[in-house]
N, C-alpha and C. Protein backbone atom coordinates (compact mmCIF):
# COMPACT_ATOMS: atom_id res chain seq x y z
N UNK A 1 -22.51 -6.18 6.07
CA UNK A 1 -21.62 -6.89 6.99
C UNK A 1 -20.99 -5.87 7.95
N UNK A 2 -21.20 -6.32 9.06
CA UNK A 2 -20.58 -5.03 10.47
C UNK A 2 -18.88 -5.48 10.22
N UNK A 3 -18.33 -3.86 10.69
CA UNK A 3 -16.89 -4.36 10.59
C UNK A 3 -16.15 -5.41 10.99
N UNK A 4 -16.51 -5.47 12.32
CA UNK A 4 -15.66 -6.91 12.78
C UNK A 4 -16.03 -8.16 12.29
N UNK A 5 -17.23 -8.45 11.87
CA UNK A 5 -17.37 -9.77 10.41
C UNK A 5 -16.74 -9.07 9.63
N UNK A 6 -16.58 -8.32 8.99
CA UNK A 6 -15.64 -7.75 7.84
C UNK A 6 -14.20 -8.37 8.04
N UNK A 7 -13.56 -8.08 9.15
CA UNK A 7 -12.37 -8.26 9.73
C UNK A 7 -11.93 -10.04 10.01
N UNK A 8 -13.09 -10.88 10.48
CA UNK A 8 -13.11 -11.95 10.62
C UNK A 8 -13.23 -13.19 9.52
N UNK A 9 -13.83 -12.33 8.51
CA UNK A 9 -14.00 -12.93 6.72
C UNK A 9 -12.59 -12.88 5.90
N UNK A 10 -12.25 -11.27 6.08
CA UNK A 10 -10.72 -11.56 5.24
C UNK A 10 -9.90 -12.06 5.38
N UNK A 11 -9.00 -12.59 4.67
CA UNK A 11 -8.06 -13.11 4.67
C UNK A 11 -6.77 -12.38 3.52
N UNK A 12 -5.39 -12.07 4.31
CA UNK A 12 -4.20 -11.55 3.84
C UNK A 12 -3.36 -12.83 3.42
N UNK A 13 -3.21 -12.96 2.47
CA UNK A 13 -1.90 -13.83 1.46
C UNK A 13 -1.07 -13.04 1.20
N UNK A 14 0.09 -13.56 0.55
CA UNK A 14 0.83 -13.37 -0.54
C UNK A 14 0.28 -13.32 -2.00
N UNK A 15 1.19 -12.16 -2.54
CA UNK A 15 0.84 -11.81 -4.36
C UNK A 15 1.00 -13.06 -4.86
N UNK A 16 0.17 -13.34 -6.06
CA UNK A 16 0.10 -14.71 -6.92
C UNK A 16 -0.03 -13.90 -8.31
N UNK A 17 0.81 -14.45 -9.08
CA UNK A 17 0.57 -13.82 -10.25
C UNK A 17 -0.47 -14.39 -11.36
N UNK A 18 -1.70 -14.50 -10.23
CA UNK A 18 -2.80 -13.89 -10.93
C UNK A 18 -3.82 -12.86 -10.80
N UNK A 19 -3.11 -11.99 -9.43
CA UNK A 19 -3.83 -11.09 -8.68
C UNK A 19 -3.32 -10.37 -10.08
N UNK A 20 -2.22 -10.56 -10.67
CA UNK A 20 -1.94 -9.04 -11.26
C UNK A 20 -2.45 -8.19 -11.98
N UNK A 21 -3.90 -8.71 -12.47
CA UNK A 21 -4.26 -7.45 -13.23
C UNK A 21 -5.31 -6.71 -12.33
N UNK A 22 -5.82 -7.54 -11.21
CA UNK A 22 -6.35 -7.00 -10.48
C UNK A 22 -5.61 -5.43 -9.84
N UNK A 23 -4.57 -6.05 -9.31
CA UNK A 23 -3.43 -5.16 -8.36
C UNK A 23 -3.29 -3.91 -9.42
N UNK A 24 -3.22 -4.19 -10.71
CA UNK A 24 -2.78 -3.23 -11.63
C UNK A 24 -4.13 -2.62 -11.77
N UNK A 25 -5.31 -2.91 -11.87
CA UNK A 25 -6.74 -2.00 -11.84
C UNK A 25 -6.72 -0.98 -10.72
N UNK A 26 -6.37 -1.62 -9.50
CA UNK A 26 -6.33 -0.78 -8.26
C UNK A 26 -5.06 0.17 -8.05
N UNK A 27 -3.93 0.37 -8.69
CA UNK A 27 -2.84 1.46 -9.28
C UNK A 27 -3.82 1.95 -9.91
N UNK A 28 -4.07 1.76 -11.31
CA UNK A 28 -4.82 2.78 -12.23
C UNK A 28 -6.06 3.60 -11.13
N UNK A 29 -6.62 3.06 -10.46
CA UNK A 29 -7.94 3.62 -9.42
C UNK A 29 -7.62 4.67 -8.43
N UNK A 30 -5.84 4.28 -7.95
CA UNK A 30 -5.38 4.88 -7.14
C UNK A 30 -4.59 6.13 -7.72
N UNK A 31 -3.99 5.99 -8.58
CA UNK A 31 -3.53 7.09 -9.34
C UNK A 31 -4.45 7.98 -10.00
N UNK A 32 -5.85 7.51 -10.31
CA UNK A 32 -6.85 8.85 -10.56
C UNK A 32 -6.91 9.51 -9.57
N UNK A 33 -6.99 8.65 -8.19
CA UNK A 33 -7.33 9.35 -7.20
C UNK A 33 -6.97 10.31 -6.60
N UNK A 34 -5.42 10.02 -6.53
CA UNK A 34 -4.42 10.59 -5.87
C UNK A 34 -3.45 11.34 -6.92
N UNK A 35 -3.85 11.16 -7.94
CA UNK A 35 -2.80 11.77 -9.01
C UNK A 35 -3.66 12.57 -9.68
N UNK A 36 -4.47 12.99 -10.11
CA UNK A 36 -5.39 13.77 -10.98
C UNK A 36 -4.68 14.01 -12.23
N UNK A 37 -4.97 13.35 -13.61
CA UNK A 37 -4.13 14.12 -14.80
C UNK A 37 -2.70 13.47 -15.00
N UNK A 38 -1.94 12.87 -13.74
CA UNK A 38 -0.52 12.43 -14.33
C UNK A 38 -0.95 10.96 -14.65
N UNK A 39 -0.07 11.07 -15.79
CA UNK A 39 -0.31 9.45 -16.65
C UNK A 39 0.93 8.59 -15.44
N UNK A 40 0.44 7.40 -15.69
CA UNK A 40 1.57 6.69 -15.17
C UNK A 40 1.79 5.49 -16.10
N UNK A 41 2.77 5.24 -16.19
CA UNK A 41 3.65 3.96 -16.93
C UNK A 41 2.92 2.68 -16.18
N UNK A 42 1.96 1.97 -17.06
CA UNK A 42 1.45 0.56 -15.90
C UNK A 42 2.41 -0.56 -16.75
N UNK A 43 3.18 -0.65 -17.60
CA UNK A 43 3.79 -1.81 -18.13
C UNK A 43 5.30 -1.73 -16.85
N UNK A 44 5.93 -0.25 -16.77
CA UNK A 44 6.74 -0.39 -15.52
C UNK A 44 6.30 -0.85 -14.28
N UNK A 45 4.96 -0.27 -13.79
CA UNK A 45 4.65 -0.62 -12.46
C UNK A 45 4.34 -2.62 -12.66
N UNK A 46 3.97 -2.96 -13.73
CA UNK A 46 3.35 -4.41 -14.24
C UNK A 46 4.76 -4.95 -13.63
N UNK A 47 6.18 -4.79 -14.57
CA UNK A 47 7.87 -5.09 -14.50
C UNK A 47 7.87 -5.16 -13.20
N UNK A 48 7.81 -4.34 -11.92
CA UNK A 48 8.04 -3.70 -10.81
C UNK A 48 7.25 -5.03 -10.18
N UNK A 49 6.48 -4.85 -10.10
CA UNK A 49 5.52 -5.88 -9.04
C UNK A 49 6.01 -7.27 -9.54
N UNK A 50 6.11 -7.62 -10.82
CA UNK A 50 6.70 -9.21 -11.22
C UNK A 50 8.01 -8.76 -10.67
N UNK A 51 8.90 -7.92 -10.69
CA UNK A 51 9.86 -8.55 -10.18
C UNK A 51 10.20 -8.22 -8.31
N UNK A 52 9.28 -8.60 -7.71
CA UNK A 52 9.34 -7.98 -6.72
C UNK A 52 8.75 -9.46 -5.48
N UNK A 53 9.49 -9.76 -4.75
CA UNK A 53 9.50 -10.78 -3.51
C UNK A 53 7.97 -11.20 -3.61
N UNK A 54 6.99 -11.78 -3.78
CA UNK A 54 6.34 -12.01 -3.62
C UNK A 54 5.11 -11.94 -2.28
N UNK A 55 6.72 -12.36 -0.90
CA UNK A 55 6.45 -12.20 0.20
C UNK A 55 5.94 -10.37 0.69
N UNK A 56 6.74 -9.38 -0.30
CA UNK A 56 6.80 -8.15 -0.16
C UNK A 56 5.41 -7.64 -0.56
N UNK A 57 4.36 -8.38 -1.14
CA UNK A 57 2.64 -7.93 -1.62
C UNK A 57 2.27 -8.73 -1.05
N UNK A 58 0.74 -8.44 0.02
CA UNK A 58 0.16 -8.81 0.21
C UNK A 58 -1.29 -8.13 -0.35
N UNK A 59 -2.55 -9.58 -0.92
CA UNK A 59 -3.65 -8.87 -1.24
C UNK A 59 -4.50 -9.18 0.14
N UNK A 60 -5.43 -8.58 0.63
CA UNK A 60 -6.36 -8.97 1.04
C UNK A 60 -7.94 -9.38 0.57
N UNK A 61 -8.58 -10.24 0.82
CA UNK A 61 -9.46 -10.95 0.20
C UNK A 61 -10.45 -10.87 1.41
N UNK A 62 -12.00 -11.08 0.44
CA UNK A 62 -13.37 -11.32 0.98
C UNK A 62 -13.87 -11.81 0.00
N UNK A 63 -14.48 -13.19 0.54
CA UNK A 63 -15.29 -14.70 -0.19
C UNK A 63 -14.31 -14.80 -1.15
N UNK A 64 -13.22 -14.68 -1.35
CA UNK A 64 -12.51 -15.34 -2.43
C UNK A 64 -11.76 -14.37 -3.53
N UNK A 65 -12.44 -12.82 -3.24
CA UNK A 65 -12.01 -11.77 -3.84
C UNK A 65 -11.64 -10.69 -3.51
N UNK A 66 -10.22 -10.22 -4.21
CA UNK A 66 -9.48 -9.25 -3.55
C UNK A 66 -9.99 -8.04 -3.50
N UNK A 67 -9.77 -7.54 -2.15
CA UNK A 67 -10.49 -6.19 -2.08
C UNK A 67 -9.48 -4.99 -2.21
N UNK A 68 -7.97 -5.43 -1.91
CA UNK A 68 -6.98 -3.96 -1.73
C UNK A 68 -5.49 -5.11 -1.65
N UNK A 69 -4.66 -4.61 -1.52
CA UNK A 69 -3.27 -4.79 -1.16
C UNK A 69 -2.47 -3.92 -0.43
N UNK A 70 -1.34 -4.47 -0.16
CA UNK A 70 0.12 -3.43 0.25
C UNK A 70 1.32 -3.76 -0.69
N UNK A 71 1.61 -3.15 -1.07
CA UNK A 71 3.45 -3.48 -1.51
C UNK A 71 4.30 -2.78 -0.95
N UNK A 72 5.26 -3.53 -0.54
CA UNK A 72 6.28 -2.97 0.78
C UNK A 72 7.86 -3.71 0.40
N UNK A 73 8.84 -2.65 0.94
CA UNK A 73 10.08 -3.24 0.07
C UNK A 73 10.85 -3.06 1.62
N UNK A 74 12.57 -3.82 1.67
CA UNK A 74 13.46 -3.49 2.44
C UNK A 74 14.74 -2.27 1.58
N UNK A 75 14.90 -1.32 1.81
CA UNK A 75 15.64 -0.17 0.92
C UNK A 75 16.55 0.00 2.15
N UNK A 76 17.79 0.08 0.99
CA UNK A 76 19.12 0.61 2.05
C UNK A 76 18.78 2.29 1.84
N UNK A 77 19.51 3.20 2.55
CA UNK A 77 19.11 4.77 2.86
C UNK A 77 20.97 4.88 3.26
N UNK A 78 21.35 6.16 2.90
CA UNK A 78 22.62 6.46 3.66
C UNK A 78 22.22 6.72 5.22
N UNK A 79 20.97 6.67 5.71
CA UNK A 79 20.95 7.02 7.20
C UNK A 79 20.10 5.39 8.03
N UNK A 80 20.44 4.42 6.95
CA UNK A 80 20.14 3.21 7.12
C UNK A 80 18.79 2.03 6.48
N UNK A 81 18.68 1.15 6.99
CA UNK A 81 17.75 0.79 6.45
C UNK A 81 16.20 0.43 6.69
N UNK A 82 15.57 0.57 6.04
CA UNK A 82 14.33 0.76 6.08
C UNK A 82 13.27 0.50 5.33
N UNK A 83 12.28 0.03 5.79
CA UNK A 83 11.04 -0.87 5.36
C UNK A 83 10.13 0.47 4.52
N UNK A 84 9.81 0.26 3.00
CA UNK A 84 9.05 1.28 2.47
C UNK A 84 7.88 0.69 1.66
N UNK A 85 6.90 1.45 2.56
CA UNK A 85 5.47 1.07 1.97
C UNK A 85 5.41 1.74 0.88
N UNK A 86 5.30 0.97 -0.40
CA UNK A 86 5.58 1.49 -2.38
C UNK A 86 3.60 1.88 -2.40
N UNK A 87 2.84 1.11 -1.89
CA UNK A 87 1.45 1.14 -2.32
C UNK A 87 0.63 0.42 -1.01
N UNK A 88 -0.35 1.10 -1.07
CA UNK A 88 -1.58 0.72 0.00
C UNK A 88 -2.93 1.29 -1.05
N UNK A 89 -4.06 -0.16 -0.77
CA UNK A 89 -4.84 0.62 -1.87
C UNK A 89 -5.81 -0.58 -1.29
N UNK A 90 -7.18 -0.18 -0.95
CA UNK A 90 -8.79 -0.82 -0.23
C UNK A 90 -9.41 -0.29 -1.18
N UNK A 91 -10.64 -0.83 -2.25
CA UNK A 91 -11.93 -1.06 -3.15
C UNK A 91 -12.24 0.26 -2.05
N UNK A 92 -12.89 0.97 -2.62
CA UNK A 92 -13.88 2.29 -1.91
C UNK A 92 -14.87 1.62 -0.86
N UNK A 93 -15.56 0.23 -1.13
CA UNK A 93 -16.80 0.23 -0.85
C UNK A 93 -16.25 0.19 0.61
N UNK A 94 -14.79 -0.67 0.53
CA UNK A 94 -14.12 -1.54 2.12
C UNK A 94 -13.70 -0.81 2.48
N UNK A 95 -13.70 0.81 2.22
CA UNK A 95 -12.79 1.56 2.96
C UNK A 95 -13.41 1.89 4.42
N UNK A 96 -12.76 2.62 5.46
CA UNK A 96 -12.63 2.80 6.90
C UNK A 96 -13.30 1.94 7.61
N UNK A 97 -13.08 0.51 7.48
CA UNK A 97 -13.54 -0.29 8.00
C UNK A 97 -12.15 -1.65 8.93
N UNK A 98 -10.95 -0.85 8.73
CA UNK A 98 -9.64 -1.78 9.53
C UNK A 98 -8.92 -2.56 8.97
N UNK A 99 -9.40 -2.41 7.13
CA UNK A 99 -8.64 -3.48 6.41
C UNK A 99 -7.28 -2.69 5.90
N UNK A 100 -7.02 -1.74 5.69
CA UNK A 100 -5.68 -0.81 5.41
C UNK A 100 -4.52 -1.17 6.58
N UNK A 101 -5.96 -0.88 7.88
CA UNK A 101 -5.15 -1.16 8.99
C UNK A 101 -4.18 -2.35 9.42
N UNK A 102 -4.91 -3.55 9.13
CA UNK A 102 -4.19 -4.92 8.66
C UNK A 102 -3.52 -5.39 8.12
N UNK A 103 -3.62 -4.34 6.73
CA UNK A 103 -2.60 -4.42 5.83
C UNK A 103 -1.27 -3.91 6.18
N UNK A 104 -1.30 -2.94 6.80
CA UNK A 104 -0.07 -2.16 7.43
C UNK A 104 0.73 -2.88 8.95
N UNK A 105 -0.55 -3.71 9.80
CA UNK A 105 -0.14 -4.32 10.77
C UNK A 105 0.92 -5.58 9.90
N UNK A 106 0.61 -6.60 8.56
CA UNK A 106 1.26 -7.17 8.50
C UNK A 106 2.56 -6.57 7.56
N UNK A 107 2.48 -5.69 6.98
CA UNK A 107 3.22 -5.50 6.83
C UNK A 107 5.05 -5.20 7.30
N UNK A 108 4.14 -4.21 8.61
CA UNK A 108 5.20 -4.17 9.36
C UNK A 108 5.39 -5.14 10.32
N UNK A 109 5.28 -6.23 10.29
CA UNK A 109 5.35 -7.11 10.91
C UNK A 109 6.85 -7.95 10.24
N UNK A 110 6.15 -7.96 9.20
CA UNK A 110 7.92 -9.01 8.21
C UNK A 110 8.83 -7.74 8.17
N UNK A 111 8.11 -6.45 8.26
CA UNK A 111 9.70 -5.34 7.74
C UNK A 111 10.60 -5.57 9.38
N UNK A 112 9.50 -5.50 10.43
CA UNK A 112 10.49 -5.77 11.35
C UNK A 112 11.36 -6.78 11.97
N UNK A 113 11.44 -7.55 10.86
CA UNK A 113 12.17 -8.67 10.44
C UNK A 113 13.88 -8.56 10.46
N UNK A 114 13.91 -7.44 9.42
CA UNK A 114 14.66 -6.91 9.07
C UNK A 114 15.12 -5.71 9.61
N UNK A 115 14.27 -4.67 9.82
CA UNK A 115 15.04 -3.10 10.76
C UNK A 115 13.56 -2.67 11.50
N UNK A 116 13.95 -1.79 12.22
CA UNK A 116 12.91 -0.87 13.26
C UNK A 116 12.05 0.32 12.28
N UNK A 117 12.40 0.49 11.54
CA UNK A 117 12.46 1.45 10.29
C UNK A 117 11.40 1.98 9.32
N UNK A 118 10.38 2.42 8.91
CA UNK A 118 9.15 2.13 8.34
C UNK A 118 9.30 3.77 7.62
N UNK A 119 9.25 3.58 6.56
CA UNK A 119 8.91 5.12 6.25
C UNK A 119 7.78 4.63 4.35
N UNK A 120 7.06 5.58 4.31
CA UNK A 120 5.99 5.70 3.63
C UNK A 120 5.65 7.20 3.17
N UNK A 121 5.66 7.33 2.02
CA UNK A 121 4.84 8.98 1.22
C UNK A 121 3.50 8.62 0.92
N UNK A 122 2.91 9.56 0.98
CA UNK A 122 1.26 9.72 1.07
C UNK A 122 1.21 11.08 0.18
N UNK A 123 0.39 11.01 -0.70
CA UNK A 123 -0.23 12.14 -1.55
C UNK A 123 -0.60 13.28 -0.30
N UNK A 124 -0.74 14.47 -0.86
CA UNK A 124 -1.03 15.59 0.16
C UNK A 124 -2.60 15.54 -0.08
N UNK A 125 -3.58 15.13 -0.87
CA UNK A 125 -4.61 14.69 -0.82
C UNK A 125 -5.33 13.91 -0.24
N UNK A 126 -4.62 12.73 0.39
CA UNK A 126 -5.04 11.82 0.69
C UNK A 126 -5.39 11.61 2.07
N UNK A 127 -5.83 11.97 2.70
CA UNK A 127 -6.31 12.59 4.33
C UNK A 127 -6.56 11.20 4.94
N UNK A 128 -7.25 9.99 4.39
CA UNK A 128 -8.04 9.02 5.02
C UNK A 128 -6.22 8.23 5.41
N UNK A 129 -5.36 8.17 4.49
CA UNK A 129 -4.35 7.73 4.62
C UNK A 129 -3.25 8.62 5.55
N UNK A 130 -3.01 9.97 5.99
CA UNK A 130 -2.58 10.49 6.52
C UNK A 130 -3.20 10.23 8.00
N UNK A 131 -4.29 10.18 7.85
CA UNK A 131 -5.10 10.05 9.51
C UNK A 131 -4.51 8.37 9.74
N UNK A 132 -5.15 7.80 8.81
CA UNK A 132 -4.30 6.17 9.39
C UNK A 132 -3.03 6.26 9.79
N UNK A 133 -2.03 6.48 9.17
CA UNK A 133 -0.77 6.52 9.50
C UNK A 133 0.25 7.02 10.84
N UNK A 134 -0.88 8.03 11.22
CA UNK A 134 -0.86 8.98 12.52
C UNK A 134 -1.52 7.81 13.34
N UNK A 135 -2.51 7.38 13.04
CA UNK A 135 -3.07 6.50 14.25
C UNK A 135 -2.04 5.37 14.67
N UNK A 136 -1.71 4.79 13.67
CA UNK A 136 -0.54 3.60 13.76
C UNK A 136 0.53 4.19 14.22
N UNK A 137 0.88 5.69 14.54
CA UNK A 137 2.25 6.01 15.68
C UNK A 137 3.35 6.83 14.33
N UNK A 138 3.02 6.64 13.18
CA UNK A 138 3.79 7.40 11.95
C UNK A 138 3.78 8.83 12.38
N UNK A 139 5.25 9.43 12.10
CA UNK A 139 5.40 10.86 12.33
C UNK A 139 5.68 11.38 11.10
N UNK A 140 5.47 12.84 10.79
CA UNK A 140 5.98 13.70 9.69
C UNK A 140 7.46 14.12 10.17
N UNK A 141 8.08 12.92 9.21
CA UNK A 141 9.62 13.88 9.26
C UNK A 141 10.57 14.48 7.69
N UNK A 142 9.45 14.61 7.09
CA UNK A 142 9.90 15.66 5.87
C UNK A 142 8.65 16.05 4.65
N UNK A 143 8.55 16.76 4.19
CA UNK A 143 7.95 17.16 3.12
C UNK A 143 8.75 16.95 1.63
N UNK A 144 7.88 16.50 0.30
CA UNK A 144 8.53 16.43 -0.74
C UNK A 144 7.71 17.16 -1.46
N UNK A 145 8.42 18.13 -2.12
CA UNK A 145 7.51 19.19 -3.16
C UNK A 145 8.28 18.65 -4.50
N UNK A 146 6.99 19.33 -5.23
CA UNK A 146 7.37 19.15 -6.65
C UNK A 146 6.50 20.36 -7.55
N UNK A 147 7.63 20.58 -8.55
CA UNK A 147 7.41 21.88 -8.99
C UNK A 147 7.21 21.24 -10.88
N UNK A 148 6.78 21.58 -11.75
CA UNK A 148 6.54 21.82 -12.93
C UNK A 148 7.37 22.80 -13.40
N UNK A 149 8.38 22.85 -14.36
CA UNK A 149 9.16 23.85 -15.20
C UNK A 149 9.23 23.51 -16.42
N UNK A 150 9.17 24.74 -16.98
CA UNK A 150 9.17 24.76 -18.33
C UNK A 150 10.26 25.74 -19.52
């Protein structure tokens, strides 16, 4: 399928809680990816997404099956408030084909509902997502390190 049938087939909803074990396969997929070695808690992230706006996940779908999502929250900040993309995550096969891109167009679409505001962390690995983010007009305005002590 050429991209733009790709683009013209999917369809973006709202989370239904029966995407969820799906959504939760694609964390576990994304955290190998991007996490190498750190375990993550999926009964918290499971808590997290049930209790979370419904309106705030969107999956995207082809013929009836989900290929990726976004989860996106409204967070107060002492320097105000602001729309935060929690997860972005496309099946490998659908990747660089405009569906991330969609996902992020609607996203920020309802955050700017609410404020002008958009901020998002990206693994330092994750290049396909750093290049998107730059394309959509996203700037680097901080670095977060993390150190291991023992």
């Amino acid at each position: 399928m050429r991209d733009c049938d790709l683009l013209n087939a999917m369809m973006i909803r709202n989370f239904e809680k029966g995407d969820l074990e799906k959504i939760i396969g694609f964390k576990k997929q994304s955290s190998k990816e991007n996490f190498p070695g750190l375990k993550y808690d999926m009964n918290r992230f499971k808590d997290k997404i049930l209790k979370t706006n419904p309106d705030n996940i969107k999956a995207v779908e082809i013929d009836n099956n989900i290929v990726g999502y976004i989860w996106f929250e409204i967070k107060k900040f002492s320097t105000g408030k602001y729309g935060v993309i929690r997860n972005l995550f496309i099946e490998p096969e659908y990747r660089h084909k405009g569906l991330a891109q969609e996902l992020m167009r609607t996203a920020e679409n309802q955050i700017k509902k609410e404020t002008n505001k958009i901020r998002v962390t990206i693994s330092k690995s994750n290049e396909a997502s750093v290049r998107l983010c730059k394309k959509m007009g996203y700037k680097e305005t901080r670095y977060i390190m993390e150190k291991t002590i023992s």
